[in-house]
C-alpha atoms as a PDB file:
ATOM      1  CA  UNK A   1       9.082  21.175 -17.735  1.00  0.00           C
ATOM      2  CA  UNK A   2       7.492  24.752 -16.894  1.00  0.00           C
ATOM      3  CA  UNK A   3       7.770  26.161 -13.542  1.00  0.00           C
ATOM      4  CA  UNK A   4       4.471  25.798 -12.677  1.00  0.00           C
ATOM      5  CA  UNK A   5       4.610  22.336 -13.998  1.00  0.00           C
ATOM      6  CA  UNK A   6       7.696  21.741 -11.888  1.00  0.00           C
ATOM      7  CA  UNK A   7       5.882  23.576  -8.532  1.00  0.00           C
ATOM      8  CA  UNK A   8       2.774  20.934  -9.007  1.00  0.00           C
ATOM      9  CA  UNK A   9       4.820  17.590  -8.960  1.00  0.00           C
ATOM     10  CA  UNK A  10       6.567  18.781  -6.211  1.00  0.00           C
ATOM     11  CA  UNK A  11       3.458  19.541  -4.099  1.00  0.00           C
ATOM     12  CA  UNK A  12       2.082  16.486  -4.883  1.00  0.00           C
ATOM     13  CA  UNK A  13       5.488  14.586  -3.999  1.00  0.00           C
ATOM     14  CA  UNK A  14       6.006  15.881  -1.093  1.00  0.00           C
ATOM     15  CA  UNK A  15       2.229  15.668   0.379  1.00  0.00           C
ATOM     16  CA  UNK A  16       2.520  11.901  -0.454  1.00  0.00           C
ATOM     17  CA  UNK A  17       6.462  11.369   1.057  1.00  0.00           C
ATOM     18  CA  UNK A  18       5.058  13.189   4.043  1.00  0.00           C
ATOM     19  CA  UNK A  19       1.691  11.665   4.481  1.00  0.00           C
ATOM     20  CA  UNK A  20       2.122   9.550   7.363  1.00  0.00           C
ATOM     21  CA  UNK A  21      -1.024   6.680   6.785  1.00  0.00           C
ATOM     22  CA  UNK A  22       1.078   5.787   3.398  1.00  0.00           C
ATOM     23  CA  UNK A  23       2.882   2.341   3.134  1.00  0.00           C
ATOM     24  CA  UNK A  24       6.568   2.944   3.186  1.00  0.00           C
ATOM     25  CA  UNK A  25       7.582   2.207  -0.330  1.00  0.00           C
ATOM     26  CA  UNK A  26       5.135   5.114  -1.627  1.00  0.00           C
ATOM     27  CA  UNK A  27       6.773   7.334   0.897  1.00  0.00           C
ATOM     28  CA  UNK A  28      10.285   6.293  -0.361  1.00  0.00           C
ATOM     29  CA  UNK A  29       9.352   6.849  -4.128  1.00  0.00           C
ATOM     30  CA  UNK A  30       7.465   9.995  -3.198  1.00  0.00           C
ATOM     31  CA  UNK A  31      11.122  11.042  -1.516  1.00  0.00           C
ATOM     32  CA  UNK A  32      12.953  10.306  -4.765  1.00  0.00           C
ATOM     33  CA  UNK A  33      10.393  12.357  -7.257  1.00  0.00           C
ATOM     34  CA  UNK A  34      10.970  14.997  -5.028  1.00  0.00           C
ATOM     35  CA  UNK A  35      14.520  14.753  -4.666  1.00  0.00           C
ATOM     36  CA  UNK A  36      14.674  14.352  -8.877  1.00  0.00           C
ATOM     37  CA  UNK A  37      12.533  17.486  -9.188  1.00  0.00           C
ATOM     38  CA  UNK A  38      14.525  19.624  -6.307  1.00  0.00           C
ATOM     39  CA  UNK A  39      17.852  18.873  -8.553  1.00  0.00           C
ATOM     40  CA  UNK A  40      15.832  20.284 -11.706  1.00  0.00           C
ATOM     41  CA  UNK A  41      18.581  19.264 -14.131  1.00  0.00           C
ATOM     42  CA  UNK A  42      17.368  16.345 -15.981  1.00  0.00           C
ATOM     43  CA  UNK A  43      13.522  16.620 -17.214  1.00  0.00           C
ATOM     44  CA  UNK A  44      13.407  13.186 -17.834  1.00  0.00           C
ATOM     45  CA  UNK A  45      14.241  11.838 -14.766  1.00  0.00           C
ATOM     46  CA  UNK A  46      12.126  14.007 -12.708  1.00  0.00           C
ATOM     47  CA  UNK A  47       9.391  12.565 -15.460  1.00  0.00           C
ATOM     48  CA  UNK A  48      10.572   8.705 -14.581  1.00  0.00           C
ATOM     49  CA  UNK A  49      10.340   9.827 -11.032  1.00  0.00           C
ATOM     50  CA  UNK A  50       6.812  10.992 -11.019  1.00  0.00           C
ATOM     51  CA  UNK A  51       6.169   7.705 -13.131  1.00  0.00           C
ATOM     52  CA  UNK A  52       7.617   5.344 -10.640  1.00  0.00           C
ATOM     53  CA  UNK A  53       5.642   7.102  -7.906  1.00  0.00           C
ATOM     54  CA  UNK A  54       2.192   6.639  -9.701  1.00  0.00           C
ATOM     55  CA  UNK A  55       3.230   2.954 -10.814  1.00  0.00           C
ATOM     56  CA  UNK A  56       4.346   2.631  -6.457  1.00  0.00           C
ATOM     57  CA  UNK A  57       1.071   3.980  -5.802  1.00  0.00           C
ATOM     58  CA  UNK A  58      -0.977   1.646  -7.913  1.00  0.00           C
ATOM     59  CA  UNK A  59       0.897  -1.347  -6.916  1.00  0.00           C
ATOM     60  CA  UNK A  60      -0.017  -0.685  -3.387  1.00  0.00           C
ATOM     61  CA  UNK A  61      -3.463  -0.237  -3.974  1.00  0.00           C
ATOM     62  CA  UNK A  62      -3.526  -3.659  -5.785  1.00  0.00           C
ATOM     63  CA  UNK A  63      -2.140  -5.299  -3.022  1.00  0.00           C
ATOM     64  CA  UNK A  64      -4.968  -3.835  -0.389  1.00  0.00           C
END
């Protein structure tokens, strides 16, 4: 993952951990991506992060 690429999921991770309207498993997964991408030593699992934040996301916005 590029740096820029790296900068851009983190942005968007941490708007959505710190975004305070947000039902607290988003937040939680949002926490993790970030976490994953701050360590920046396994690709993938910042990737699975980012996934399981999107899949978070759309499973709360089924439930509305």
């Amino acid at each position: 993952m590029s740096g820029q690429e790296r900068r851009a999921r983190r942005d968007l991770a941490y708007r959505v951990a710190a975004h305070d309207g947000l039902p607290h498993p988003v937040q939680v997964s949002a926490a993790a991506a970030l976490e994953a991408i701050d360590q920046g030593l396994d690709a993938e699992r910042a990737e699975a992060a980012m996934r399981d934040l999107g899949l978070t996301v759309f499973g709360s916005r089924r439930g509305r």
